[in-house]
C-alpha atoms as a PDB file:
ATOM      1  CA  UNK A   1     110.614 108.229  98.017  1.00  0.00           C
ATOM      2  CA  UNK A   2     106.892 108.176  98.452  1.00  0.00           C
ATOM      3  CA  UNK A   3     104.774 104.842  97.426  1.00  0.00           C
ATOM      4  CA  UNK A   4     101.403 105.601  96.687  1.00  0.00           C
ATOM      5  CA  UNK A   5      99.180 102.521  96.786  1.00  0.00           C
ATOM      6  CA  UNK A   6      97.301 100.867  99.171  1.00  0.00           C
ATOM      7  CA  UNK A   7      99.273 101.691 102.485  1.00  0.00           C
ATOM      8  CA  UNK A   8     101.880  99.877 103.976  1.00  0.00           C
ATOM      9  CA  UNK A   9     101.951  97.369 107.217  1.00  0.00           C
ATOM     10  CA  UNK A  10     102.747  99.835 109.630  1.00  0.00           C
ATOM     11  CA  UNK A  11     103.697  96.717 112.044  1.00  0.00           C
ATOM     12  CA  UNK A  12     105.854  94.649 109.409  1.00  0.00           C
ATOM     13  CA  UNK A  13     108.929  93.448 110.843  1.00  0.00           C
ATOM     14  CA  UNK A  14     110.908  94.078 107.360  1.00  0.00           C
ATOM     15  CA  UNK A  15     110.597  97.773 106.532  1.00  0.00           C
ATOM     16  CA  UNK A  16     111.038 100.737 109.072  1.00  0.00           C
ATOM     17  CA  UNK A  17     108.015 102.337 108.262  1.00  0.00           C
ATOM     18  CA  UNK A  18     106.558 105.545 110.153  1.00  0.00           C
ATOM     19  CA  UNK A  19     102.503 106.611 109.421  1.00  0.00           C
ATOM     20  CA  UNK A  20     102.182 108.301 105.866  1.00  0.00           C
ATOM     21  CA  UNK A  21      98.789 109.773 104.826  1.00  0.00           C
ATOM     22  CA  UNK A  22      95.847 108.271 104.457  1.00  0.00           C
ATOM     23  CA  UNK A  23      94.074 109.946 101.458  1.00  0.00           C
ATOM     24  CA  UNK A  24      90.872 107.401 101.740  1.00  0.00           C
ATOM     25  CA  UNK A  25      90.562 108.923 105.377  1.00  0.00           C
ATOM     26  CA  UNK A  26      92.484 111.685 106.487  1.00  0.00           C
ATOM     27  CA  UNK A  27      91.935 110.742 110.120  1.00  0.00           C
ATOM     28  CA  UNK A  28      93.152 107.240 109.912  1.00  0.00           C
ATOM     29  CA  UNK A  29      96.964 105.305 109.786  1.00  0.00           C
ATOM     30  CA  UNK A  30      98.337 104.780 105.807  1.00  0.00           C
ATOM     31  CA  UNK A  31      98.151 101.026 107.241  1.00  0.00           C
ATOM     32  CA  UNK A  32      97.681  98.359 104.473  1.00  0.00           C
ATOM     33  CA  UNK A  33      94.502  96.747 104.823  1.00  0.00           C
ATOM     34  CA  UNK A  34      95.255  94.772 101.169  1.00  0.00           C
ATOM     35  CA  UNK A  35      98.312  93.777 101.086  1.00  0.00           C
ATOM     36  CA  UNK A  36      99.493  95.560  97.754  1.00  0.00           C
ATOM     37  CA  UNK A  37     101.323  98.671  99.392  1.00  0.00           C
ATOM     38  CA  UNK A  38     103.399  96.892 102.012  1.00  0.00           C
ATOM     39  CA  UNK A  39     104.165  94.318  99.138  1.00  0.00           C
ATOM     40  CA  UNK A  40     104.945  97.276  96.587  1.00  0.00           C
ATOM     41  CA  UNK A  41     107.276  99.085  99.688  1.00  0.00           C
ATOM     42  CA  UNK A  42     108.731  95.484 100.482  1.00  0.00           C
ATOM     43  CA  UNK A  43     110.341  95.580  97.066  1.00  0.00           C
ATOM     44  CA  UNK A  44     111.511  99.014  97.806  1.00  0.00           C
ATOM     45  CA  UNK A  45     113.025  99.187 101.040  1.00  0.00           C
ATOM     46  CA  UNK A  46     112.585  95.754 103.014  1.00  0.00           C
ATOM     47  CA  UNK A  47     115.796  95.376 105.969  1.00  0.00           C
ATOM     48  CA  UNK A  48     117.941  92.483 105.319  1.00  0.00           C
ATOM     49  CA  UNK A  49     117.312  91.256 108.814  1.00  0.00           C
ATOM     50  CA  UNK A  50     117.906  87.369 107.914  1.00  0.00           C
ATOM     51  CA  UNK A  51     114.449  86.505 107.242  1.00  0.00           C
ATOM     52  CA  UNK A  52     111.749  87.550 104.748  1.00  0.00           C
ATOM     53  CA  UNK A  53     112.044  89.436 102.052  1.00  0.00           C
ATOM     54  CA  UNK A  54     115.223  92.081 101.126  1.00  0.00           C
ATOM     55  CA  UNK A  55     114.840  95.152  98.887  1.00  0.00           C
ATOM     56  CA  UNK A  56     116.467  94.744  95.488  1.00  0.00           C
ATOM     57  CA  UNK A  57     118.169  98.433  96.995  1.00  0.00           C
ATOM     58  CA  UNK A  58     117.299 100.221 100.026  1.00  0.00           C
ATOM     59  CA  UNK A  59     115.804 103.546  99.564  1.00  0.00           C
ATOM     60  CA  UNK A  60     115.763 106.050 101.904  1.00  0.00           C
ATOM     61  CA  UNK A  61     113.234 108.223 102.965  1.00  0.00           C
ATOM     62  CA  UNK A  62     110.557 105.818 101.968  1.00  0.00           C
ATOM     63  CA  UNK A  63     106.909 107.685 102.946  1.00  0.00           C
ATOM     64  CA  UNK A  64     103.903 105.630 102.676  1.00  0.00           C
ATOM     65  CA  UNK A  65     100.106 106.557 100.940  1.00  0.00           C
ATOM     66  CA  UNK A  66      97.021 104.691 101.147  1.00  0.00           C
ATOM     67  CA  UNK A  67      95.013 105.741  98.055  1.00  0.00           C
ATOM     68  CA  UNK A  68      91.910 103.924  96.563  1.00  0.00           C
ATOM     69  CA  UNK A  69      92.440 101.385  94.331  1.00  0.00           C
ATOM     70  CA  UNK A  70      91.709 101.321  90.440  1.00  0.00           C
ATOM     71  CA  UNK A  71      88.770  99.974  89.797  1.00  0.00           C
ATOM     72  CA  UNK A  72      88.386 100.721  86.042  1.00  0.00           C
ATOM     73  CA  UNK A  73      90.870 100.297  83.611  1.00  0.00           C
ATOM     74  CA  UNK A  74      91.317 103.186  80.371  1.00  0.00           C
ATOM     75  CA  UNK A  75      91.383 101.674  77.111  1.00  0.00           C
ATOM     76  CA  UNK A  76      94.637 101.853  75.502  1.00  0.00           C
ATOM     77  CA  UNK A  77      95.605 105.092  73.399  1.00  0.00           C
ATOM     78  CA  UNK A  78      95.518 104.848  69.484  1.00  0.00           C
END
């Protein structure tokens, strides 16, 4: 399963995450400087470790993206 968003907390004590792909810059770590993607993978895949949040199911496989944000919104189809 890949997440494209934001990135992911490459650090986060929750989810076993390895270094995706940055597609913002291709030389730096998919880490999560907003908070969305490691929220969005938390949901996904977190451990149930005891503490902090636990996936509503684990998926396996999980590979992170960092892409830009939306910043404009389509109006809806008629």
């Amino acid at each position: 399963m890949a997440v494209i968003d934001t990135g992911i907390d490459l650090d986060h004590p929750d989810l076993n995450a390895s270094d995706g792909k940055n597609c913002i810059d291709t030389s730096a770590p998919a880490d999560d400087d907003n908070g969305h993607g490691t929220h969005v993978a938390g949901t996904i895949a977190a451990e149930n470790d005891g503490s902090g949040v636990v996936a509503s199911r684990r998926a396996p496989g999980s590979t992170p993206r960092r892409c830009s944000p939306v910043t404009e919104v389509a109006p809806p189809r008629r």
